[in-house]
PDB file of N, CA and C in Angstrom:
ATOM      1  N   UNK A   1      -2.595  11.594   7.827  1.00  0.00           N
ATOM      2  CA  UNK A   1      -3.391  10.461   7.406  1.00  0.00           C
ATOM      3  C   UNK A   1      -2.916   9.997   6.039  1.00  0.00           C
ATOM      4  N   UNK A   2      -3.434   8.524   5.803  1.00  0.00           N
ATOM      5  CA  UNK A   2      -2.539   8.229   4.450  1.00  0.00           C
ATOM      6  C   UNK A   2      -3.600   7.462   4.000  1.00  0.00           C
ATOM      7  N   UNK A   3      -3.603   6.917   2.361  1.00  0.00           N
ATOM      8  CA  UNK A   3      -4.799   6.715   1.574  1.00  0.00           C
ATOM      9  C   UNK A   3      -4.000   5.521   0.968  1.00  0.00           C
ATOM     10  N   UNK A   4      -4.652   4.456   0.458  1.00  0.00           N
ATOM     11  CA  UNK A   4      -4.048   3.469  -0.794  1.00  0.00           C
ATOM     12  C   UNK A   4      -4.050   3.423  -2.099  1.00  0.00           C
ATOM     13  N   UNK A   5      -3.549   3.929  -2.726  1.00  0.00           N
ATOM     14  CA  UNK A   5      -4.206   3.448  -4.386  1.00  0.00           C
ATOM     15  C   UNK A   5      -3.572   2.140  -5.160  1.00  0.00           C
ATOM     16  N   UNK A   6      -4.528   1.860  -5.848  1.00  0.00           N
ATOM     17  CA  UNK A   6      -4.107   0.628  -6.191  1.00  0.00           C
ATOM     18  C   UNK A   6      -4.472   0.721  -7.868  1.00  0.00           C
ATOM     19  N   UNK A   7      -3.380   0.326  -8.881  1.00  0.00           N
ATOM     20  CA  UNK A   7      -4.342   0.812 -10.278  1.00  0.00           C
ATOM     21  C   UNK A   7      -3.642  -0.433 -10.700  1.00  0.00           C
ATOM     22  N   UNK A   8      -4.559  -1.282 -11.733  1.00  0.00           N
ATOM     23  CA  UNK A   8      -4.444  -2.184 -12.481  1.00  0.00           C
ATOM     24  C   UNK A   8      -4.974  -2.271 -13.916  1.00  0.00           C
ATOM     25  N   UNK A   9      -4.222  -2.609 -15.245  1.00  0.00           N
ATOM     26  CA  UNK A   9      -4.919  -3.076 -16.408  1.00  0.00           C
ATOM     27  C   UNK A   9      -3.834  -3.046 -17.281  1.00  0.00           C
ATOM     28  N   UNK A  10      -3.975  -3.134 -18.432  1.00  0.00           N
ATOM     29  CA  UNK A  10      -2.829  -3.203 -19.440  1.00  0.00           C
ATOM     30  C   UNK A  10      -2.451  -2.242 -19.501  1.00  0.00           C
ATOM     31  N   UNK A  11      -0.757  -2.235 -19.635  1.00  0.00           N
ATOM     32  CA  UNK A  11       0.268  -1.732 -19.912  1.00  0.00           C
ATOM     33  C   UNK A  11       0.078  -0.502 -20.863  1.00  0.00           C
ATOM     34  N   UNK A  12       0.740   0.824 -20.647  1.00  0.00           N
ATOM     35  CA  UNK A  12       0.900   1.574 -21.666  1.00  0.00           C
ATOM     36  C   UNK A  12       1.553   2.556 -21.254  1.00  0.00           C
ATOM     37  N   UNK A  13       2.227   3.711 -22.061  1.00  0.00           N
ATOM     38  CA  UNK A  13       3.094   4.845 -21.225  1.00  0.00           C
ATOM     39  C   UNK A  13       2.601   5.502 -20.619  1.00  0.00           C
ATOM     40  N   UNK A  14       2.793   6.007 -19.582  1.00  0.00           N
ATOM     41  CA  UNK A  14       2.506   7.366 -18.894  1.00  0.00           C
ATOM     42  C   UNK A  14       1.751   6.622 -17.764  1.00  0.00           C
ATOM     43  N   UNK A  15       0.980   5.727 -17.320  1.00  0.00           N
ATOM     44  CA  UNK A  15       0.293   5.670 -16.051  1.00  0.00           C
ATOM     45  C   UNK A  15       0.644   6.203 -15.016  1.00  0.00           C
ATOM     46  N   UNK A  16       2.362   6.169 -14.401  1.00  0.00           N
ATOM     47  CA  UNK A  16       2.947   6.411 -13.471  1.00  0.00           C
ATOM     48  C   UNK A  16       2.602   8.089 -13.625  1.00  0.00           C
ATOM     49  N   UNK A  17       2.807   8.846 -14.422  1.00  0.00           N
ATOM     50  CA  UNK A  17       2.958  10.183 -14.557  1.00  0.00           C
ATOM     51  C   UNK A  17       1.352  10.905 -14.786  1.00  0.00           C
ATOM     52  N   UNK A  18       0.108  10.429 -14.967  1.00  0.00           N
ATOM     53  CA  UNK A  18      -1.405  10.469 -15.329  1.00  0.00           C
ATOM     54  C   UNK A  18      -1.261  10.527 -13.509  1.00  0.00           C
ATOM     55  N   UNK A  19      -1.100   9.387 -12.635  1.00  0.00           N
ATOM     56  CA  UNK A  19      -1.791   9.111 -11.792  1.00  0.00           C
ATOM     57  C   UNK A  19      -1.764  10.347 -10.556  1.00  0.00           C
ATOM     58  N   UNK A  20       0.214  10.312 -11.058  1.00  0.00           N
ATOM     59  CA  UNK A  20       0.891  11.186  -9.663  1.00  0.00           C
ATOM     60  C   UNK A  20       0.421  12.967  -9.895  1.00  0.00           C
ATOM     61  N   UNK A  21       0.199  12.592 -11.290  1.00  0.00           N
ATOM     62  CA  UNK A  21      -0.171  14.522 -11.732  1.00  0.00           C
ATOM     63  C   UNK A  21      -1.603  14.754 -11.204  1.00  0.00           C
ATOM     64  N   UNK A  22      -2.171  13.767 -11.176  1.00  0.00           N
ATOM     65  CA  UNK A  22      -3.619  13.800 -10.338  1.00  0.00           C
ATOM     66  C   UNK A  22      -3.783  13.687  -8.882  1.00  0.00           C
ATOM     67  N   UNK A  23      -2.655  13.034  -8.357  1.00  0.00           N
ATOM     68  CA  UNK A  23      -2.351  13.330  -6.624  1.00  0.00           C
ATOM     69  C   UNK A  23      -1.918  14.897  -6.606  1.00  0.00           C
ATOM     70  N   UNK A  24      -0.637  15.278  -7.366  1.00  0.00           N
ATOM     71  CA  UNK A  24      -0.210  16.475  -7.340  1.00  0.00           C
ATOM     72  C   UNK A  24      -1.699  17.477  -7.522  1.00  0.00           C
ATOM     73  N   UNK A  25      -1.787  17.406  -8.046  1.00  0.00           N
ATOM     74  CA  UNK A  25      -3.557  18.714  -8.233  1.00  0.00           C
ATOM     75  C   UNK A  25      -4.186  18.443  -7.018  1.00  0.00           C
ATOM     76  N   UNK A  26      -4.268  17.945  -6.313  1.00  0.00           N
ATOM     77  CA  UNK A  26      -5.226  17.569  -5.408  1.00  0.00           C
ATOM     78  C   UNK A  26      -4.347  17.900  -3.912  1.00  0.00           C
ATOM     79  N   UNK A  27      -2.712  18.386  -3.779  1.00  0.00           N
ATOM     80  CA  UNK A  27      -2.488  18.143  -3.013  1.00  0.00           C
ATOM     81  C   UNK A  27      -1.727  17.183  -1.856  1.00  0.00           C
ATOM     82  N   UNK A  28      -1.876  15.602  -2.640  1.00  0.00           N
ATOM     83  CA  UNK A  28      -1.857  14.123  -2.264  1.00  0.00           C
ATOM     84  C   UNK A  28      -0.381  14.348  -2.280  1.00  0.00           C
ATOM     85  N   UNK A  29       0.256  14.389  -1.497  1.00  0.00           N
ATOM     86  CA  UNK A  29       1.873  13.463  -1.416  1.00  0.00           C
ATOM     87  C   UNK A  29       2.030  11.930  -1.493  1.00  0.00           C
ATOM     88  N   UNK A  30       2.874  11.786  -2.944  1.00  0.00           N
ATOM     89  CA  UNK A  30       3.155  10.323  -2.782  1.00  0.00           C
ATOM     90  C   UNK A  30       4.481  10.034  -1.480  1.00  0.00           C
ATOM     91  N   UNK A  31       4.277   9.036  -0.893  1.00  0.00           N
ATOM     92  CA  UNK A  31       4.858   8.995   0.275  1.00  0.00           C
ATOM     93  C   UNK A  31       5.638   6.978  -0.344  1.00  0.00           C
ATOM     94  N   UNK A  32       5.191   6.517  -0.830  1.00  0.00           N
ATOM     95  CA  UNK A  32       5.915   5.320  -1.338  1.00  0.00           C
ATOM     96  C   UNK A  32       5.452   4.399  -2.581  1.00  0.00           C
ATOM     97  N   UNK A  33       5.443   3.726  -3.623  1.00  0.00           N
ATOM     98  CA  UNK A  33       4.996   3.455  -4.593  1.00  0.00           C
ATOM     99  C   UNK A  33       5.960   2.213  -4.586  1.00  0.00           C
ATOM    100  N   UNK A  34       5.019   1.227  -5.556  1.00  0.00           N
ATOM    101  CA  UNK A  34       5.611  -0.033  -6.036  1.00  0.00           C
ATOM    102  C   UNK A  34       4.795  -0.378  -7.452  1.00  0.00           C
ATOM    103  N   UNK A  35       5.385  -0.642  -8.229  1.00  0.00           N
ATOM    104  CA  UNK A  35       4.589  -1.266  -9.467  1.00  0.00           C
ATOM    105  C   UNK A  35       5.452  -2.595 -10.229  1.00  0.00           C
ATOM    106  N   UNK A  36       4.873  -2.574 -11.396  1.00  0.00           N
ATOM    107  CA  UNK A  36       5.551  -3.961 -12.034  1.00  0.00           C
ATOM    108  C   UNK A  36       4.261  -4.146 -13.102  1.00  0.00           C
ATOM    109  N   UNK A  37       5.195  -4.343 -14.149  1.00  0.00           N
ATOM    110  CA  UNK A  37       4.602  -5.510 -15.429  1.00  0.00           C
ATOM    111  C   UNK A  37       4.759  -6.912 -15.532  1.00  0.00           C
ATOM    112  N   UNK A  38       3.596  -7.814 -15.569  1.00  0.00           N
ATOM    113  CA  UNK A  38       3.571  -8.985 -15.763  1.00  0.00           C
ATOM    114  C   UNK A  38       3.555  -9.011 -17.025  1.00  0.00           C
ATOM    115  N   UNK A  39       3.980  -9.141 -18.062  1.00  0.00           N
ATOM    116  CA  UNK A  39       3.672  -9.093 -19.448  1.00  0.00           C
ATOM    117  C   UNK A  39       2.877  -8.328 -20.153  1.00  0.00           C
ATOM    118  N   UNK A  40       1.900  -8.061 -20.300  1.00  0.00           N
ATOM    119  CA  UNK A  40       1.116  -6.900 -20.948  1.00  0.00           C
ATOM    120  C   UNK A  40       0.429  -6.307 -19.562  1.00  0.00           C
ATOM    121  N   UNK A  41       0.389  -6.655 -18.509  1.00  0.00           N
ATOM    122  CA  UNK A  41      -0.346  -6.232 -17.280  1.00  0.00           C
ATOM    123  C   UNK A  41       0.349  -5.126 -16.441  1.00  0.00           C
ATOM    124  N   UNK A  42      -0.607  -3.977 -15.928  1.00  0.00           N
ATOM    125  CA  UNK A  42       0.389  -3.097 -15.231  1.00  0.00           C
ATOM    126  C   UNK A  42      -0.300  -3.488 -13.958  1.00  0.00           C
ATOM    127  N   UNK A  43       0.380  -3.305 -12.723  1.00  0.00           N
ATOM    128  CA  UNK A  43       0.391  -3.242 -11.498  1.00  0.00           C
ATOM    129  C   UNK A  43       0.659  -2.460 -10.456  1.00  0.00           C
ATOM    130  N   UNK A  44      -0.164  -1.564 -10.083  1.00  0.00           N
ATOM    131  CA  UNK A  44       0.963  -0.155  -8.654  1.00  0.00           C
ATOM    132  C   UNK A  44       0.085  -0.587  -7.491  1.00  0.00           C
ATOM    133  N   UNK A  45       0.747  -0.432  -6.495  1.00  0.00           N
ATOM    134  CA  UNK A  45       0.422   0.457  -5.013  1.00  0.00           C
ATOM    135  C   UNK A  45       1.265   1.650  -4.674  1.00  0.00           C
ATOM    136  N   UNK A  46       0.384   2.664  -4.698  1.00  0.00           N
ATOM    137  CA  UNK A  46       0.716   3.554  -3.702  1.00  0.00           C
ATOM    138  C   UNK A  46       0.359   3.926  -2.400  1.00  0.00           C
ATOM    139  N   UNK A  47       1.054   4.603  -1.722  1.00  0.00           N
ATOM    140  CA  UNK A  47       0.473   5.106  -0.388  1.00  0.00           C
ATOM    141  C   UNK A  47       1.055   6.432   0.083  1.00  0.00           C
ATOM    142  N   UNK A  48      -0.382   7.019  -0.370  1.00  0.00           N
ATOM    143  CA  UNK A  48      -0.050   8.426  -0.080  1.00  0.00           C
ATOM    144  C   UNK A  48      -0.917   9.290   1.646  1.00  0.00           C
ATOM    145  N   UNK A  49      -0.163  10.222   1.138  1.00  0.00           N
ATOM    146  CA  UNK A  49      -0.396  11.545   2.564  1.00  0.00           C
ATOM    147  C   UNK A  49      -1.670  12.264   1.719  1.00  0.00           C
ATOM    148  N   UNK A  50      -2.703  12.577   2.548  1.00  0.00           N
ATOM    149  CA  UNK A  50      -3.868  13.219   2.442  1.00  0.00           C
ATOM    150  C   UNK A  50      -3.727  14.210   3.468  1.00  0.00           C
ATOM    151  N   UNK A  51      -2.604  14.535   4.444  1.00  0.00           N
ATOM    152  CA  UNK A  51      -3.042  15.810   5.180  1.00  0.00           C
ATOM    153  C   UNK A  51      -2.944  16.632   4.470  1.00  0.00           C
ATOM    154  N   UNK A  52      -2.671  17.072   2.978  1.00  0.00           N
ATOM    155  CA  UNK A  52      -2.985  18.511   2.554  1.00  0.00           C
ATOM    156  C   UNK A  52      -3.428  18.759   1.232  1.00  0.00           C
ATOM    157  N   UNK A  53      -4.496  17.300   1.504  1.00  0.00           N
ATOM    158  CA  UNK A  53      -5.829  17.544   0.032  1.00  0.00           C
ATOM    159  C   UNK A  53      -6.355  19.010   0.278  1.00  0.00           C
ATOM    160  N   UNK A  54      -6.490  19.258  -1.017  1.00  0.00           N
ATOM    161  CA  UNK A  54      -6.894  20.264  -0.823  1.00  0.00           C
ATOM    162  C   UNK A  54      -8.591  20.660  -1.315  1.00  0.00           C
ATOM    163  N   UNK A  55      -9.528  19.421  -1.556  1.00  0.00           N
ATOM    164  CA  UNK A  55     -11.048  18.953  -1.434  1.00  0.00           C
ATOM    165  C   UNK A  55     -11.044  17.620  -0.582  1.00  0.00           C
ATOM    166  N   UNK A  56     -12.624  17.399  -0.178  1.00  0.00           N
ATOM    167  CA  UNK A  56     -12.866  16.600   0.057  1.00  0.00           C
ATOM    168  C   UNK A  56     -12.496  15.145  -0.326  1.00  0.00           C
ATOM    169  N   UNK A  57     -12.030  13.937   0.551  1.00  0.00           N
ATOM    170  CA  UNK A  57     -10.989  12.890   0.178  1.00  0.00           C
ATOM    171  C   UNK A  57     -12.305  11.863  -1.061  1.00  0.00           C
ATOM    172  N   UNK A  58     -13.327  12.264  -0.499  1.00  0.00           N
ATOM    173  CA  UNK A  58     -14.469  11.688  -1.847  1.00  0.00           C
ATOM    174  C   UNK A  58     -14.637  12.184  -3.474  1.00  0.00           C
ATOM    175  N   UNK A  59     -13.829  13.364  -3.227  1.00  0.00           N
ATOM    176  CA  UNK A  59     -13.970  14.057  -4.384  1.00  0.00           C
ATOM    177  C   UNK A  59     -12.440  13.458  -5.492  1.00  0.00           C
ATOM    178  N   UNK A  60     -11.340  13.493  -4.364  1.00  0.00           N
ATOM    179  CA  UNK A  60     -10.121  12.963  -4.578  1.00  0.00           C
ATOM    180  C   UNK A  60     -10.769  11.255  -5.640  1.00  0.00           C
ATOM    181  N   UNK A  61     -11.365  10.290  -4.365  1.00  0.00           N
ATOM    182  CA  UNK A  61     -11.870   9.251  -4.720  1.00  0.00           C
ATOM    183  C   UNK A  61     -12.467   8.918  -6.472  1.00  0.00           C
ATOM    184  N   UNK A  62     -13.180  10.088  -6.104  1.00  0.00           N
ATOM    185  CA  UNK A  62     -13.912  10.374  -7.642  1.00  0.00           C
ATOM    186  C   UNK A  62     -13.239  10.126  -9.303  1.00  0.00           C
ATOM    187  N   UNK A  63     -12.251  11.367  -8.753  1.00  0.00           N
ATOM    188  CA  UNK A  63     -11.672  11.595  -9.494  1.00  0.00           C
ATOM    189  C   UNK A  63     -10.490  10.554 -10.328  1.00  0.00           C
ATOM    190  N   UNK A  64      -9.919   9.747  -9.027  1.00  0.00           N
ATOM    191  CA  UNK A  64      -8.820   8.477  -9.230  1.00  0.00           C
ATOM    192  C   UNK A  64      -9.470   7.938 -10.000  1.00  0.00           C
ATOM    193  N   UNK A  65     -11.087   7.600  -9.822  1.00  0.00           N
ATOM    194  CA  UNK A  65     -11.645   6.644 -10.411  1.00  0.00           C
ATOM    195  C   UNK A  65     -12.381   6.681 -11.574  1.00  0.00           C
ATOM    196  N   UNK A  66     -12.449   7.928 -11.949  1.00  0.00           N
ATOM    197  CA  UNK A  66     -12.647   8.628 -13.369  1.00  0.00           C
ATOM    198  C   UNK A  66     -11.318   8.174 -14.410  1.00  0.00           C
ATOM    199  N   UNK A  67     -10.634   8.824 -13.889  1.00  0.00           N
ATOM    200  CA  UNK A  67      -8.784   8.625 -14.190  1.00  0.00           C
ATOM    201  C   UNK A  67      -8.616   7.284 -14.941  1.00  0.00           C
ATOM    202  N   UNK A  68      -8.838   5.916 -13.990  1.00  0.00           N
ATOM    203  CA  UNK A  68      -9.335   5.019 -14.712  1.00  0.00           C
ATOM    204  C   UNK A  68     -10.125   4.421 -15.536  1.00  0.00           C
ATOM    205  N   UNK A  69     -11.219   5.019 -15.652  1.00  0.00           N
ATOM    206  CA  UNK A  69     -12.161   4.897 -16.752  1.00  0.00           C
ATOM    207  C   UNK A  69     -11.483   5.812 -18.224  1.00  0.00           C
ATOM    208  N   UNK A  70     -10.984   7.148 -17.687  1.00  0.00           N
ATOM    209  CA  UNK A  70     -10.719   7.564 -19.370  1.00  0.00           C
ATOM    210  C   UNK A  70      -9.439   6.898 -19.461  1.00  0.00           C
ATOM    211  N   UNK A  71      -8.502   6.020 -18.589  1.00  0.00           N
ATOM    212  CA  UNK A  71      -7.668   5.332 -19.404  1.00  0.00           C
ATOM    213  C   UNK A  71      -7.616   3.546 -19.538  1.00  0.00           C
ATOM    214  N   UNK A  72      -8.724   3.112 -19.306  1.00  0.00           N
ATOM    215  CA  UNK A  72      -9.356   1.885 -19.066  1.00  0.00           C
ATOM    216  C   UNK A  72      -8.343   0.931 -18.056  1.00  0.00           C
ATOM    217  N   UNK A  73      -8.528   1.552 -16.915  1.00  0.00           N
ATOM    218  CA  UNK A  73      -7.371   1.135 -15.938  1.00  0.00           C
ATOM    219  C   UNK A  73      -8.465   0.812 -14.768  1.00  0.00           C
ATOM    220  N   UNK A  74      -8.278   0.129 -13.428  1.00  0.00           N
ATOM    221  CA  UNK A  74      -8.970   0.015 -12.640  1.00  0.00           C
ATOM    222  C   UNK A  74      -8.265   1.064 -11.178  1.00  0.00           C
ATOM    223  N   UNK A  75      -8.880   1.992 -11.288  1.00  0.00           N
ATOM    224  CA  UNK A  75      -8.276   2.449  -9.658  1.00  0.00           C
ATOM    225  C   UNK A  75      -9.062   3.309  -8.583  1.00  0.00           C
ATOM    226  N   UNK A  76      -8.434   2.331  -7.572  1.00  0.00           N
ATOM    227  CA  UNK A  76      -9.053   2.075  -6.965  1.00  0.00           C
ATOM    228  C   UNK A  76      -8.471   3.016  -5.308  1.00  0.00           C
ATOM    229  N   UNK A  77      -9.001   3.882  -4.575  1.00  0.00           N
ATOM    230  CA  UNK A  77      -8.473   4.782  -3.957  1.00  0.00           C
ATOM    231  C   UNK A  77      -9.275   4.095  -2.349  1.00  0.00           C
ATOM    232  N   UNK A  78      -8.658   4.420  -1.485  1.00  0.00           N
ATOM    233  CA  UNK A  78      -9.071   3.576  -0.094  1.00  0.00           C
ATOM    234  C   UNK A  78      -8.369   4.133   0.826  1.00  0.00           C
ATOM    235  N   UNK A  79      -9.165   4.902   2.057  1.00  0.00           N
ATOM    236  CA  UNK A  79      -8.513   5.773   3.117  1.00  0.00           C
ATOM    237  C   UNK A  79      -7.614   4.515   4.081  1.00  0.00           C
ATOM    238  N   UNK A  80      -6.475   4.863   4.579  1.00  0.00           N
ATOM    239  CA  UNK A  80      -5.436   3.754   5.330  1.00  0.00           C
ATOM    240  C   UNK A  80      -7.244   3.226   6.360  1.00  0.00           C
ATOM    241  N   UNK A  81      -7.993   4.143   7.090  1.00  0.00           N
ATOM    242  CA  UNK A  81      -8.381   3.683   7.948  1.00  0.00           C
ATOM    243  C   UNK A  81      -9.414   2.579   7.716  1.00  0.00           C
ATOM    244  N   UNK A  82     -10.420   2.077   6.456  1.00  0.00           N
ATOM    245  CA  UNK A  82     -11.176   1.362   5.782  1.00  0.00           C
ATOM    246  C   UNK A  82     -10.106   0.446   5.534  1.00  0.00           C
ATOM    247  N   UNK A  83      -9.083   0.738   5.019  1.00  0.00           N
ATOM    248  CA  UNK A  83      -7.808  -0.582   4.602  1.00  0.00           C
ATOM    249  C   UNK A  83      -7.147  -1.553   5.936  1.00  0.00           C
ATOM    250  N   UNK A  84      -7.287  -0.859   6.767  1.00  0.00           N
ATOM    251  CA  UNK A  84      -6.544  -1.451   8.096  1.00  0.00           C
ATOM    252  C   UNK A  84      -7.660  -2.026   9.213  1.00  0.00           C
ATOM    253  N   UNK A  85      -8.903  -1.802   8.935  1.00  0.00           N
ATOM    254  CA  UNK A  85     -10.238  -2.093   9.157  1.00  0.00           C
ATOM    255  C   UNK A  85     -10.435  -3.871   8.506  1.00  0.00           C
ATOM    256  N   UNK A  86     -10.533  -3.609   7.089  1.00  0.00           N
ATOM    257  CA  UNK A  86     -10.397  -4.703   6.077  1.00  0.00           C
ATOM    258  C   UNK A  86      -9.464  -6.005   7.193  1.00  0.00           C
ATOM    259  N   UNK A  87      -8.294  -5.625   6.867  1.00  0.00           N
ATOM    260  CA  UNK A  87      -7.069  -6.313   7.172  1.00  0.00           C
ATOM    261  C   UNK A  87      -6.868  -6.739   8.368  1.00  0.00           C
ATOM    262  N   UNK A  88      -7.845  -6.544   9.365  1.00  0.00           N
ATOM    263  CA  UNK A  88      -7.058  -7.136  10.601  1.00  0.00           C
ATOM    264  C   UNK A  88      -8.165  -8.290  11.056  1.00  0.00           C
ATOM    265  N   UNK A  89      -7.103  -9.216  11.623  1.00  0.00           N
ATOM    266  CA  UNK A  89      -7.695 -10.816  12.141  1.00  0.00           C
ATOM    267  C   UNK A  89      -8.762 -10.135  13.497  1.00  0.00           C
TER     268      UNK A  89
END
């Protein structure tokens, strides 16, 4: 099974390495990533593997979204199956 994350807000070092060290603890394989700066703006998607969280994928949730609050980032964590739910005509 695979999950989305999505993190957005201004620019600063380390996001890429904060986010993935918090998949890594948990288990989460990053499986593909994209990001980009618009000028002071940061931008990622990832999409990771959840077969070998190792808590509950709400707790995972939690936590992403803590992650963003102590670094005033927005992120935002979403199981593929709620995302592909969303998305279809």
């Amino acid at each position: 099974m695979k999950a989305v994350i999505s993190v957005t807000g201004c620019d600063a070092v380390g996001i890429i390495a904060k986010v993935s060290t918090v998949c890594a603890e948990f288990g989460v394989n990053i499986v593909d990533i994209s990001q980009t700066v618009l000028q002071e703006y940061f931008s990622m998607i990832m999409l990771v593997e959840i077969n070998g969280i190792n808590t509950p994928f709400s707790t995972f949730v939690d936590r992403m979204s803590e992650l963003g609050k102590e670094n005033h980032l927005e992120i935002h964590t979403m199981h593929e199956d709620i995302f592909n739910a969303m998305h279809r005509i």
